[in-house]
C-alpha atoms as a PDB file:
ATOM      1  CA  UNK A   1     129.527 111.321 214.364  1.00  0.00           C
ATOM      2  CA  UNK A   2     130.099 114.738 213.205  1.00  0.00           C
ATOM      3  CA  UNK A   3     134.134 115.557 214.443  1.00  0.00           C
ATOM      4  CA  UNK A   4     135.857 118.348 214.799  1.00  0.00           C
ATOM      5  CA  UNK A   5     139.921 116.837 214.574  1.00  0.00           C
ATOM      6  CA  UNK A   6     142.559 118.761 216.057  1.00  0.00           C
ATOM      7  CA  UNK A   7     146.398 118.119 216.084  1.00  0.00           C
ATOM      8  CA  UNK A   8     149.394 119.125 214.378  1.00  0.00           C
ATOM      9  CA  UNK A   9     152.380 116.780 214.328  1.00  0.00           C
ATOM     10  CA  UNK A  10     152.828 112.800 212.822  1.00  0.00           C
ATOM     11  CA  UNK A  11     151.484 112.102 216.838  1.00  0.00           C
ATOM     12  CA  UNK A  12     148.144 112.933 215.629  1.00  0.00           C
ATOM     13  CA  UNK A  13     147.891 111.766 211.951  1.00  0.00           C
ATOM     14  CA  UNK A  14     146.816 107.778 212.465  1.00  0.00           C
ATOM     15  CA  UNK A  15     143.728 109.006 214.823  1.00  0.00           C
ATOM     16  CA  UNK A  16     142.499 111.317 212.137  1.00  0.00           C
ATOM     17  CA  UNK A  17     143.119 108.043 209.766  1.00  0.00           C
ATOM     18  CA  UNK A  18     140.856 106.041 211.993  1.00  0.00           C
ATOM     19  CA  UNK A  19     138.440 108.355 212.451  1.00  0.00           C
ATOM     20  CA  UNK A  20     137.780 108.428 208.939  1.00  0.00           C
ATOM     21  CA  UNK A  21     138.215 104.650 208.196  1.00  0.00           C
ATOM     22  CA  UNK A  22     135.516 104.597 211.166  1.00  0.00           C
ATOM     23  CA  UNK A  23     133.235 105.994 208.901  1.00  0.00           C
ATOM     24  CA  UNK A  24     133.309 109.104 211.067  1.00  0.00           C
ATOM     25  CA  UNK A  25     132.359 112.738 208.917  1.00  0.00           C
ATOM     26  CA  UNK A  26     135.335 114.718 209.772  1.00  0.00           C
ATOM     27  CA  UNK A  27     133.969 118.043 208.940  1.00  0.00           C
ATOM     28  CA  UNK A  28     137.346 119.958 209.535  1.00  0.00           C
ATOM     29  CA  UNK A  29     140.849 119.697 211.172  1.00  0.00           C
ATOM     30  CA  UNK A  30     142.596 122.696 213.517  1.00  0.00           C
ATOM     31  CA  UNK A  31     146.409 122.403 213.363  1.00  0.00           C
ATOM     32  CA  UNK A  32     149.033 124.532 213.768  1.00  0.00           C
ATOM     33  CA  UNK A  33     149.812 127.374 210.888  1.00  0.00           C
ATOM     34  CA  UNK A  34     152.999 126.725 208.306  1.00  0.00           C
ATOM     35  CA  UNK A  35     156.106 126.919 209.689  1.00  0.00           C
ATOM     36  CA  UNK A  36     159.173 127.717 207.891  1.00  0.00           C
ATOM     37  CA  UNK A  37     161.626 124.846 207.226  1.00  0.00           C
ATOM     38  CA  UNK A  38     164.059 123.576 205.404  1.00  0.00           C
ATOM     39  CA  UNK A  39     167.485 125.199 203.374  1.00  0.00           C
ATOM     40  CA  UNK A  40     165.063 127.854 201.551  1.00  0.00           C
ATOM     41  CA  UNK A  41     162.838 128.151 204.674  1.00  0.00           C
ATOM     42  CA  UNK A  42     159.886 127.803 202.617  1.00  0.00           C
ATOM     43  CA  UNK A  43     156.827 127.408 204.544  1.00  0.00           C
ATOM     44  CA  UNK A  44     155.321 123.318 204.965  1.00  0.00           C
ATOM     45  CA  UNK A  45     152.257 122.691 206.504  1.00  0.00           C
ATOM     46  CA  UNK A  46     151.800 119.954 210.002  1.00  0.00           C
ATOM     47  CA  UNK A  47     151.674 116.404 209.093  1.00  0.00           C
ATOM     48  CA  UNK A  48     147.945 116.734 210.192  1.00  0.00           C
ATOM     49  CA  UNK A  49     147.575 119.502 207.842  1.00  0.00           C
ATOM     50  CA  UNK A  50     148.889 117.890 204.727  1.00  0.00           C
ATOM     51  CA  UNK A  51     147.254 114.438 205.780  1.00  0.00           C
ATOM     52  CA  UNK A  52     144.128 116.334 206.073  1.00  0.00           C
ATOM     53  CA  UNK A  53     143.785 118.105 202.836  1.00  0.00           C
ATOM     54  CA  UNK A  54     144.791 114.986 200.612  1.00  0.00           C
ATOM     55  CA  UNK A  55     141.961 113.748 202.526  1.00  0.00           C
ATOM     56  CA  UNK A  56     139.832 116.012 201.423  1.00  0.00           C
ATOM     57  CA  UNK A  57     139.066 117.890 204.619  1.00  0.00           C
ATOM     58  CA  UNK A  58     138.995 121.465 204.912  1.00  0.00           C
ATOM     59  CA  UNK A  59     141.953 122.551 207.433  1.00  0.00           C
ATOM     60  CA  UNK A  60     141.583 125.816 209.614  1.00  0.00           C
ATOM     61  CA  UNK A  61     144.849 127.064 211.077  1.00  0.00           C
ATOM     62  CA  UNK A  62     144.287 130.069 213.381  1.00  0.00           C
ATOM     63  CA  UNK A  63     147.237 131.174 215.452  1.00  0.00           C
ATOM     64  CA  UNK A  64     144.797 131.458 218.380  1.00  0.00           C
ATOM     65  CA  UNK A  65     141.182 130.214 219.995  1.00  0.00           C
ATOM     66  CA  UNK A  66     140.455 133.174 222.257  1.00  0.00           C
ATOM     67  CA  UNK A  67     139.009 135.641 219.869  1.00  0.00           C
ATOM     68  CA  UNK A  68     135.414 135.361 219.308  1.00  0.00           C
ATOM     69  CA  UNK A  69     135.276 135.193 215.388  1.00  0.00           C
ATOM     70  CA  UNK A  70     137.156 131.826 215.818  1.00  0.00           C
ATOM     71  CA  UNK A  71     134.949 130.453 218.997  1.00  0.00           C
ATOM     72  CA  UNK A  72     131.796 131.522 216.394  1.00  0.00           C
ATOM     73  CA  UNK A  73     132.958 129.597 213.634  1.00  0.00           C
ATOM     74  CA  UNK A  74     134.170 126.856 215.629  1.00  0.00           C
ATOM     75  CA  UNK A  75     130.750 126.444 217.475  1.00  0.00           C
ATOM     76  CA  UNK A  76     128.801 127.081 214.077  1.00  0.00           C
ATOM     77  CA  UNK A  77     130.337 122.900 212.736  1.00  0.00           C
ATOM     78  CA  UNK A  78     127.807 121.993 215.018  1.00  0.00           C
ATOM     79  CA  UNK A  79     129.800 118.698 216.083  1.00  0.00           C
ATOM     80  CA  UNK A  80     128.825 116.228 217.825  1.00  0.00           C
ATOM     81  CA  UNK A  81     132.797 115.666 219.639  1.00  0.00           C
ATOM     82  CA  UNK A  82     135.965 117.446 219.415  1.00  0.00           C
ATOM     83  CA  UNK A  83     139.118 114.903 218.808  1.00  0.00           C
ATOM     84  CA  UNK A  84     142.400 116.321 220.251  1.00  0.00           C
ATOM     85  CA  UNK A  85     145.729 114.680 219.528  1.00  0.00           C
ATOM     86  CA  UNK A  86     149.136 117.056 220.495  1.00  0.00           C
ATOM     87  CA  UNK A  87     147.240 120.381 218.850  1.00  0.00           C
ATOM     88  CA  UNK A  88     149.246 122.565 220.462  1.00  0.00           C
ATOM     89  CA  UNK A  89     146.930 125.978 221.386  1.00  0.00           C
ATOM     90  CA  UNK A  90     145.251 126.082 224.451  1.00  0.00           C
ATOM     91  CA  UNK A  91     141.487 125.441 224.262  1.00  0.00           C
ATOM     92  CA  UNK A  92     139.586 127.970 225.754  1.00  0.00           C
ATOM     93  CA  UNK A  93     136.212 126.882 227.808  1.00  0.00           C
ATOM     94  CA  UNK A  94     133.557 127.805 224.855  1.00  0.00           C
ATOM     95  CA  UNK A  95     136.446 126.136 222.654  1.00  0.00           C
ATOM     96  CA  UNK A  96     135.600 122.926 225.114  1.00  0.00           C
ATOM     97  CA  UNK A  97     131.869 123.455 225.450  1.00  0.00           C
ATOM     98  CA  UNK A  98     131.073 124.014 221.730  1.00  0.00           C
ATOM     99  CA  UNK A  99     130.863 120.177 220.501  1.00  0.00           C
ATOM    100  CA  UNK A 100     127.623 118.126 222.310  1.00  0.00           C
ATOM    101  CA  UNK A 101     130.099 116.084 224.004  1.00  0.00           C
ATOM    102  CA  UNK A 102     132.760 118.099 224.241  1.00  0.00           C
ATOM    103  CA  UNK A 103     136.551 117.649 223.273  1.00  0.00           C
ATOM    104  CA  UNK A 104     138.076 114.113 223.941  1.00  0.00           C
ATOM    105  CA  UNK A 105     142.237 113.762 223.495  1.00  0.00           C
ATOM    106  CA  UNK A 106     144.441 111.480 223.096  1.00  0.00           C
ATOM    107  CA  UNK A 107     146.963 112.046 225.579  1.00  0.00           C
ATOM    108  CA  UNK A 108     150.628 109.547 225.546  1.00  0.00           C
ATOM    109  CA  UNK A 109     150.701 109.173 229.296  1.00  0.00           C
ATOM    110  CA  UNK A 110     149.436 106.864 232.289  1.00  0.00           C
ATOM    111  CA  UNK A 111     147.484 109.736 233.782  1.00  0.00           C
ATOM    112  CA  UNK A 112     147.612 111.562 236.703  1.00  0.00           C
ATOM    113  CA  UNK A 113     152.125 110.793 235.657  1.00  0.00           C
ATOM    114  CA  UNK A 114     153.234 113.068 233.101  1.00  0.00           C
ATOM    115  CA  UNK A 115     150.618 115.822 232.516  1.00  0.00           C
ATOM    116  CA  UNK A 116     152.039 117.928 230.021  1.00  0.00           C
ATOM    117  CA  UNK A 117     153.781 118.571 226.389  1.00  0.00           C
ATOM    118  CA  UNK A 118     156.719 115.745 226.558  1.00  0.00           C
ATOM    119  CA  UNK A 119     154.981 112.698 228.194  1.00  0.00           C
ATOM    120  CA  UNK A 120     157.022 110.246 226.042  1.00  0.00           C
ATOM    121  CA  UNK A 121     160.521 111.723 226.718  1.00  0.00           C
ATOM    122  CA  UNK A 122     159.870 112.198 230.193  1.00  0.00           C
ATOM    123  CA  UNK A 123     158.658 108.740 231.214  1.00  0.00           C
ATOM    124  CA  UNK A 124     161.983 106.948 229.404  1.00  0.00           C
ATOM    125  CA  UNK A 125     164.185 109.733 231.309  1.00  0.00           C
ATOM    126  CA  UNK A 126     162.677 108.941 234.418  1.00  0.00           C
ATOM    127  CA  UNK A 127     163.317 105.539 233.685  1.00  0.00           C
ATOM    128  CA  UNK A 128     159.782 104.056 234.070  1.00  0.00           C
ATOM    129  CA  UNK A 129     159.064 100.534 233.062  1.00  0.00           C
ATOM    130  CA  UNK A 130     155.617 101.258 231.929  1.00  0.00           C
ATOM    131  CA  UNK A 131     153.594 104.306 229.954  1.00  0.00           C
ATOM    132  CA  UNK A 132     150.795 104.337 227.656  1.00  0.00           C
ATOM    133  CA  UNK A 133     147.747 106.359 226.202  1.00  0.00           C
ATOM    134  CA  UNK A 134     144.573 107.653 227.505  1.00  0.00           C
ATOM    135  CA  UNK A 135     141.596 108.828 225.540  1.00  0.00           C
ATOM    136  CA  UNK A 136     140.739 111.930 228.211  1.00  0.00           C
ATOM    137  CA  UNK A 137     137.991 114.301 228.560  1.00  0.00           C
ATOM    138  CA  UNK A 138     139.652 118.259 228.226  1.00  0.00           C
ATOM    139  CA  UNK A 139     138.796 120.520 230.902  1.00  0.00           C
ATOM    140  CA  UNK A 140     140.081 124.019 231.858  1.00  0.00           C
ATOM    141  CA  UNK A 141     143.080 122.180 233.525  1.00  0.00           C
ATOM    142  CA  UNK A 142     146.305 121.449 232.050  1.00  0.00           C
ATOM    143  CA  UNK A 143     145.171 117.494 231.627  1.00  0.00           C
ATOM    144  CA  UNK A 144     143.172 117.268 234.524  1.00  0.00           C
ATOM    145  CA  UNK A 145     139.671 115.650 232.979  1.00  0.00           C
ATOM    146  CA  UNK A 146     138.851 112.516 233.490  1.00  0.00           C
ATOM    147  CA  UNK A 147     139.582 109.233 231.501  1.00  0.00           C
ATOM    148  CA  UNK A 148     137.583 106.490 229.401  1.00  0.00           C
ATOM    149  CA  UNK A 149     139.792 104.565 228.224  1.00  0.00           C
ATOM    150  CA  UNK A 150     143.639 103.325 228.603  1.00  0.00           C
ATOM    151  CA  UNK A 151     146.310 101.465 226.870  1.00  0.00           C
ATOM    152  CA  UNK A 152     149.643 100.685 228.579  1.00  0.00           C
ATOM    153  CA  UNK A 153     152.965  99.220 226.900  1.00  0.00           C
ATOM    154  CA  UNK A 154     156.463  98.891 228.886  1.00  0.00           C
ATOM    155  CA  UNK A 155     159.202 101.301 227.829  1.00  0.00           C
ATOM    156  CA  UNK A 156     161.703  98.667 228.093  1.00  0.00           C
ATOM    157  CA  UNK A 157     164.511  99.732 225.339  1.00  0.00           C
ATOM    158  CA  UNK A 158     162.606 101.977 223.334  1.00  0.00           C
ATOM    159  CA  UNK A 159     163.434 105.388 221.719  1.00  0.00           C
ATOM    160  CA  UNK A 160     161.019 108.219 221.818  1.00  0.00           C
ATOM    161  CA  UNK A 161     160.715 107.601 218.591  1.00  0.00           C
ATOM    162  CA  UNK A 162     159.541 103.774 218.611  1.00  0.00           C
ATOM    163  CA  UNK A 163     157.387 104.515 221.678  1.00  0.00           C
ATOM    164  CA  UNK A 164     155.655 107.738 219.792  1.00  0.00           C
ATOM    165  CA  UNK A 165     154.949 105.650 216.845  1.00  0.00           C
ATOM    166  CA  UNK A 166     153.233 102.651 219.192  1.00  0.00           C
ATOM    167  CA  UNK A 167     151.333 104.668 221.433  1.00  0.00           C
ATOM    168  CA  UNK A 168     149.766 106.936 218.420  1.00  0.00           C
ATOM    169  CA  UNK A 169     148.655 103.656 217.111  1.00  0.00           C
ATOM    170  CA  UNK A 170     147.412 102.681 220.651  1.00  0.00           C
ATOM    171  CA  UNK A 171     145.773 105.961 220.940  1.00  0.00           C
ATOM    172  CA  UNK A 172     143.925 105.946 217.456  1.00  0.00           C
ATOM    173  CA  UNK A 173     142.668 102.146 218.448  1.00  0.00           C
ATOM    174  CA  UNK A 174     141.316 103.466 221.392  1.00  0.00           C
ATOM    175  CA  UNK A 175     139.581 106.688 220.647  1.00  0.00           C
ATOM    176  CA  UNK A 176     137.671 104.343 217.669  1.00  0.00           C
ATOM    177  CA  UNK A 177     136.298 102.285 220.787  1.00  0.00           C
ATOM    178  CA  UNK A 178     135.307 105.457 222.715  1.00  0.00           C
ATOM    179  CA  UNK A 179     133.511 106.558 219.980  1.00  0.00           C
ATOM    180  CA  UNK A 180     132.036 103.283 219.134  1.00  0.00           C
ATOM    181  CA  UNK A 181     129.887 103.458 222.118  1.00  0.00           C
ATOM    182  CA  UNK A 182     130.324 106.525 224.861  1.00  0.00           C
ATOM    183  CA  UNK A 183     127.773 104.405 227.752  1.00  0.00           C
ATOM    184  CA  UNK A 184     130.771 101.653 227.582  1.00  0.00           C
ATOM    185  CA  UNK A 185     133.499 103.675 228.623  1.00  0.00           C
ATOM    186  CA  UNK A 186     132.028 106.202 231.269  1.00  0.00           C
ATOM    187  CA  UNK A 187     134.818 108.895 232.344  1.00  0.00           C
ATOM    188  CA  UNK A 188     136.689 108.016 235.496  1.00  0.00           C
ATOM    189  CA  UNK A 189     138.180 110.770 237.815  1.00  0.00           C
ATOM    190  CA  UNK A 190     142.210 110.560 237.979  1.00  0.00           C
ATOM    191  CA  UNK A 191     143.802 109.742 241.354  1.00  0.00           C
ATOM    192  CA  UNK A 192     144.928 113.004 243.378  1.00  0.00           C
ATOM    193  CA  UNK A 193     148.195 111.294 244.360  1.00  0.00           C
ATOM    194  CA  UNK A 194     151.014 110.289 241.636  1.00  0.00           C
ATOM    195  CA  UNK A 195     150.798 113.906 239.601  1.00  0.00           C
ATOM    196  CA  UNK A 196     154.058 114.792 238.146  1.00  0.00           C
ATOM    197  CA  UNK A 197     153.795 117.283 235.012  1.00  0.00           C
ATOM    198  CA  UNK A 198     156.431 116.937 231.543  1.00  0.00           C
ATOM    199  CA  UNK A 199     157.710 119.818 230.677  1.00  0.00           C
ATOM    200  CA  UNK A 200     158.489 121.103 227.319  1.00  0.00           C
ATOM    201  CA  UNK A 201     161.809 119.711 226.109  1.00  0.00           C
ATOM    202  CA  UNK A 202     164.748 122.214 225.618  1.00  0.00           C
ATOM    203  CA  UNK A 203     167.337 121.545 223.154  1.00  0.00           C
ATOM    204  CA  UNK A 204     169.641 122.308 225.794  1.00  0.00           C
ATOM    205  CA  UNK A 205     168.661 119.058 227.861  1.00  0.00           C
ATOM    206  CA  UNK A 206     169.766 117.229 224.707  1.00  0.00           C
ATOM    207  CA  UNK A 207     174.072 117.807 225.702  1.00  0.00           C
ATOM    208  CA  UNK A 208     175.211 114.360 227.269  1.00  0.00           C
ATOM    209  CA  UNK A 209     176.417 114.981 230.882  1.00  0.00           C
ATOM    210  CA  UNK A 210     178.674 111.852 231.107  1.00  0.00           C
ATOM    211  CA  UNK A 211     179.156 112.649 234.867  1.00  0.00           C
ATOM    212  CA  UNK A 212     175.460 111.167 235.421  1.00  0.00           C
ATOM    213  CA  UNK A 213     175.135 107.601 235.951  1.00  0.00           C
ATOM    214  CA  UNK A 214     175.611 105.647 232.589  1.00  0.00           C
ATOM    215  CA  UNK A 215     171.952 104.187 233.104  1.00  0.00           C
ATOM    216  CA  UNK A 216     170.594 107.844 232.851  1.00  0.00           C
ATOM    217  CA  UNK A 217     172.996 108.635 230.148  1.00  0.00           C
ATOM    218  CA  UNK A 218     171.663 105.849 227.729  1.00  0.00           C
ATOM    219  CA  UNK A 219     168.171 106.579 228.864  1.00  0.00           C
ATOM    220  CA  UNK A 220     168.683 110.640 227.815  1.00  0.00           C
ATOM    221  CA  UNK A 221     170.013 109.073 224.174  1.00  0.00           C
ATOM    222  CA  UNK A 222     166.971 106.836 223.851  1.00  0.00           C
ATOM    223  CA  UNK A 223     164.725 110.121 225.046  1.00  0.00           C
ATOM    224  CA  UNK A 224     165.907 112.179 222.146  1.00  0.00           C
ATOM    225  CA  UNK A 225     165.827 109.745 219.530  1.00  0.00           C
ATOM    226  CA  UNK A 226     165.012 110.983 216.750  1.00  0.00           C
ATOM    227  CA  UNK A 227     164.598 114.921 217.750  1.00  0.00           C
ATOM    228  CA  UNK A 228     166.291 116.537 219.365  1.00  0.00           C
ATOM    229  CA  UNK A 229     169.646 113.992 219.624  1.00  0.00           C
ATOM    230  CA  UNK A 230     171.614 113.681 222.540  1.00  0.00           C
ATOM    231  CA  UNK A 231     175.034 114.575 221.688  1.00  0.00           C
ATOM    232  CA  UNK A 232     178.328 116.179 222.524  1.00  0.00           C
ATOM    233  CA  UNK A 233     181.086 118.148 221.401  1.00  0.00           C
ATOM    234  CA  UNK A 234     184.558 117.257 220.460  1.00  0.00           C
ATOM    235  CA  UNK A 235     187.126 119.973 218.860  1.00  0.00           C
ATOM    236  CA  UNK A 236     184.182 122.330 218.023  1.00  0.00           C
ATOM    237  CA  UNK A 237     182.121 119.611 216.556  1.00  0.00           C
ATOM    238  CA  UNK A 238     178.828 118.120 217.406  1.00  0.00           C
ATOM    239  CA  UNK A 239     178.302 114.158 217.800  1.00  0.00           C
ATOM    240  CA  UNK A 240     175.247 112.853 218.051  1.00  0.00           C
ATOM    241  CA  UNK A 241     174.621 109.396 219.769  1.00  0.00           C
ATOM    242  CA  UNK A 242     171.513 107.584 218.673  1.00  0.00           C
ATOM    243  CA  UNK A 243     172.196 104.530 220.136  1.00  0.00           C
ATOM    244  CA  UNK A 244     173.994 102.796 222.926  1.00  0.00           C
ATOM    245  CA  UNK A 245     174.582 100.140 225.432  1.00  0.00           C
ATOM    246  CA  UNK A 246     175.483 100.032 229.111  1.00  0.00           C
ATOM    247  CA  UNK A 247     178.549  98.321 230.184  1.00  0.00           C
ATOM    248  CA  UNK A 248     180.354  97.951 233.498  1.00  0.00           C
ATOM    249  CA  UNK A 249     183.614  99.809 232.353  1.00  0.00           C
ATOM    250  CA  UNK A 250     184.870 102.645 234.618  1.00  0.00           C
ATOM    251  CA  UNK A 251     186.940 105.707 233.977  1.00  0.00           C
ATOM    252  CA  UNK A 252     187.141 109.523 234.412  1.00  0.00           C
ATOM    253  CA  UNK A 253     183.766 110.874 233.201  1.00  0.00           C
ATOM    254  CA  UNK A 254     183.826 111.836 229.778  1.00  0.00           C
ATOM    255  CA  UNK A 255     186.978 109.781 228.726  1.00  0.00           C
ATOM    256  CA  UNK A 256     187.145 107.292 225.920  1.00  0.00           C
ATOM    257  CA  UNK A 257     188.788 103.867 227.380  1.00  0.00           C
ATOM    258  CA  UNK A 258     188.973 101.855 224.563  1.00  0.00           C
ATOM    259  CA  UNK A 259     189.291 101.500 220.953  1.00  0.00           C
ATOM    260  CA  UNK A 260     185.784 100.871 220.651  1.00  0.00           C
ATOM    261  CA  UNK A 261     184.532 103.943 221.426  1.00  0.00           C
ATOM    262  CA  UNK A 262     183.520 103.375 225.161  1.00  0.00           C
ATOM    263  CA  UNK A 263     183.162 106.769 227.154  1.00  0.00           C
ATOM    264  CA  UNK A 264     182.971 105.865 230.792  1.00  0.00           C
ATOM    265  CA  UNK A 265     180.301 108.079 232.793  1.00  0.00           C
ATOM    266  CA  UNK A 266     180.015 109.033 236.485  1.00  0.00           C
ATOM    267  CA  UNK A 267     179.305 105.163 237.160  1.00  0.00           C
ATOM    268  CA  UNK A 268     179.529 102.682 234.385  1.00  0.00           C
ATOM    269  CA  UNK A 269     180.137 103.644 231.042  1.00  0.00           C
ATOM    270  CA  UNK A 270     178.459 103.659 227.221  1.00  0.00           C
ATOM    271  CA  UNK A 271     179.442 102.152 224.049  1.00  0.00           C
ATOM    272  CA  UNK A 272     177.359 103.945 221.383  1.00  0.00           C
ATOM    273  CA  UNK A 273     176.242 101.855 218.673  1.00  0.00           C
ATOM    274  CA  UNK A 274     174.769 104.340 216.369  1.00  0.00           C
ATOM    275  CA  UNK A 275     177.010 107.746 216.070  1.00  0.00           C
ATOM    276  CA  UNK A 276     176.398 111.058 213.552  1.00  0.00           C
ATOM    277  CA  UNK A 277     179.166 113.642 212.696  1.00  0.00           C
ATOM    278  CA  UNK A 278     177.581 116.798 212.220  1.00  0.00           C
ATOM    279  CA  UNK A 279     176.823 117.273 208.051  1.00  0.00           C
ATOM    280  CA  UNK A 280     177.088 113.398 207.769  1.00  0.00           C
ATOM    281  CA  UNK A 281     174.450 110.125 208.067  1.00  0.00           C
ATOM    282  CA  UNK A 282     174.246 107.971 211.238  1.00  0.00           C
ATOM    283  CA  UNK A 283     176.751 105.351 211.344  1.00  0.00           C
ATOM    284  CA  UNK A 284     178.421 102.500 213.526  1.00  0.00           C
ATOM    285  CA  UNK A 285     181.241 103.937 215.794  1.00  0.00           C
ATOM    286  CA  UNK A 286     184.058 102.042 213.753  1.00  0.00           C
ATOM    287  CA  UNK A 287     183.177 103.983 210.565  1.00  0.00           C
ATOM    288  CA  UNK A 288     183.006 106.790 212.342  1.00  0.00           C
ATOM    289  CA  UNK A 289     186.241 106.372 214.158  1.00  0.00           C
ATOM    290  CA  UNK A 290     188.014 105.732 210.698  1.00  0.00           C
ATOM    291  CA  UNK A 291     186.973 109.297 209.117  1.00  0.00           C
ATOM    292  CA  UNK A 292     187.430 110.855 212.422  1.00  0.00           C
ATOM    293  CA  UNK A 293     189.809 109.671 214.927  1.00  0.00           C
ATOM    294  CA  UNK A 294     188.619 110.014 218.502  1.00  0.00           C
ATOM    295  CA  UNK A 295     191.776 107.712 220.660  1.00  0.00           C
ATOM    296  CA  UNK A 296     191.562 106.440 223.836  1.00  0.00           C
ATOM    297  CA  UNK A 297     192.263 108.708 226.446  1.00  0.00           C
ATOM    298  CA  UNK A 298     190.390 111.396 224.470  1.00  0.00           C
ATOM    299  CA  UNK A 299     188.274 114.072 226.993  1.00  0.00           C
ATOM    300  CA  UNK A 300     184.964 114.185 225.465  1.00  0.00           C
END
């Protein structure tokens, strides 16, 4: 088939691999502009972008759809789908009706739970025991069209991380299929009950409240592993947890009760396993603790 890939971050990259070990013609990939990053704030293309290009595909990045010079030259590929994995710009409707069979995405959610930008975080914060991928036809809505094909996994312990990385590889399997052979996979209507919508994560959801439940306070660590880190602040510092385990310890909220580093919570406690000082690598609590003494009885 003649594609039309679309998607900016490391989400995205092994569809756009499959499509092309598929034997798929790729005839150009959408992603977001250059962003600024870095200590000189030089500007570095998406993952999608650079994956792209040493590919050898020619990469548009237009900061918007909705002007008519970009719907033109969008419609003038002439392709035969649209593949859509976390792009990031809203697709307008000619944007959707351009390609013959219009624009199918790969979208890290059970669908109709979790419509939205942070599917992945929000499923472990909920606590969910199960999530997964669905290759989705767009439509106007926000996630709304209907489904092929779908992929589940549990959560269980995972990070965002670890569950990013196995559903994008679930995802790129299963758009392959799709493609493979449309008839097989007809799209099927989601259910009108069971809609809940993921919002966009803010950085500010990322400070550990240790009065919650311990439970939600080790799922919120697993959530923003790797980006953005759960943490907290000690003496005008910033700790990161990256890891941690549940235990049945009790205590003020907030308060470290042993030697090992357990901070109780609202019920329960934690014991991180896997700690970051601001400026410094992630590292086990005990090396940590012997740079940087945090005592018992310490108020976090």
């Amino acid at each position: 088939m003649r594609i039309i890939f679309m998607g900016t971050p490391d989400f995205a990259v092994p569809t756009l691999d499959a499509l092309i070990e598929a034997g798929h013609d790729v005839v150009a990939a959408y992603s977001q502009p250059p962003r600024r990053a870095g200590r000189g704030k030089s500007l570095r293309p998406s993952p999608v972008h650079a994956r792209a290009e040493a590919l050898g595909i020619a990469v548009r990045t237009p900061v918007s759809l909705k002007g008519t010079d970009e719907q033109a030259a969008f419609a003038a590929l002439n392709a035969d789908v649209a593949v859509v994995a976390a792009y990031g710009l809203i697709l307008p409707k000619p944007i959707l009706a351009a390609p013959l069979m219009g624009c199918l995405n790969v979208h890290g959610s059970l669908l109709p739970r979790w419509r939205g930008a942070a599917p992945i975080q929000r499923a472990i914060l909920a606590g969910d025991e199960e999530t997964g991928v669905g290759i989705m036809e767009m439509e106007a809505g926000l996630d709304t069209g209907p489904v092929r094909l779908e992929g589940r996994t549990p959560i269980g312990r995972k990070t965002a991380g670890e569950l990013t990385e196995e559903i994008a590889a679930m995802g790129a399997r299963l758009m392959v299929q799709v493609l493979a052979d449309p008839d097989a996979h007809p799209p099927v209507p989601q259910p009108e009950k069971g809609v809940t919508y993921a919002a966009k994560i803010d950085k500010s959801e990322a400070r550990i409240d240790f009065t919650q439940p311990a439970d939600q306070v080790e799922r919120q660590i697993r959530a923003f592993n790797p980006v953005p880190g759960a943490f907290f602040e000690y003496e005008g510092e910033r700790f990161r947890i990256h890891a941690a385990e549940v235990t049945g310890d009790s205590g003020a909220p907030g308060t470290v009760i042993d030697d090992a580093f357990t901070i109780a919570c609202g019920s329960g406690a934690i014991r991180p396993t896997l700690v970051q000082r601001a400026g410094k690598g992630a590292m086990a609590p005990a090396d940590l603790l012997r740079g940087f003494a945090i005592p018992a009885g310490t108020q976090l």
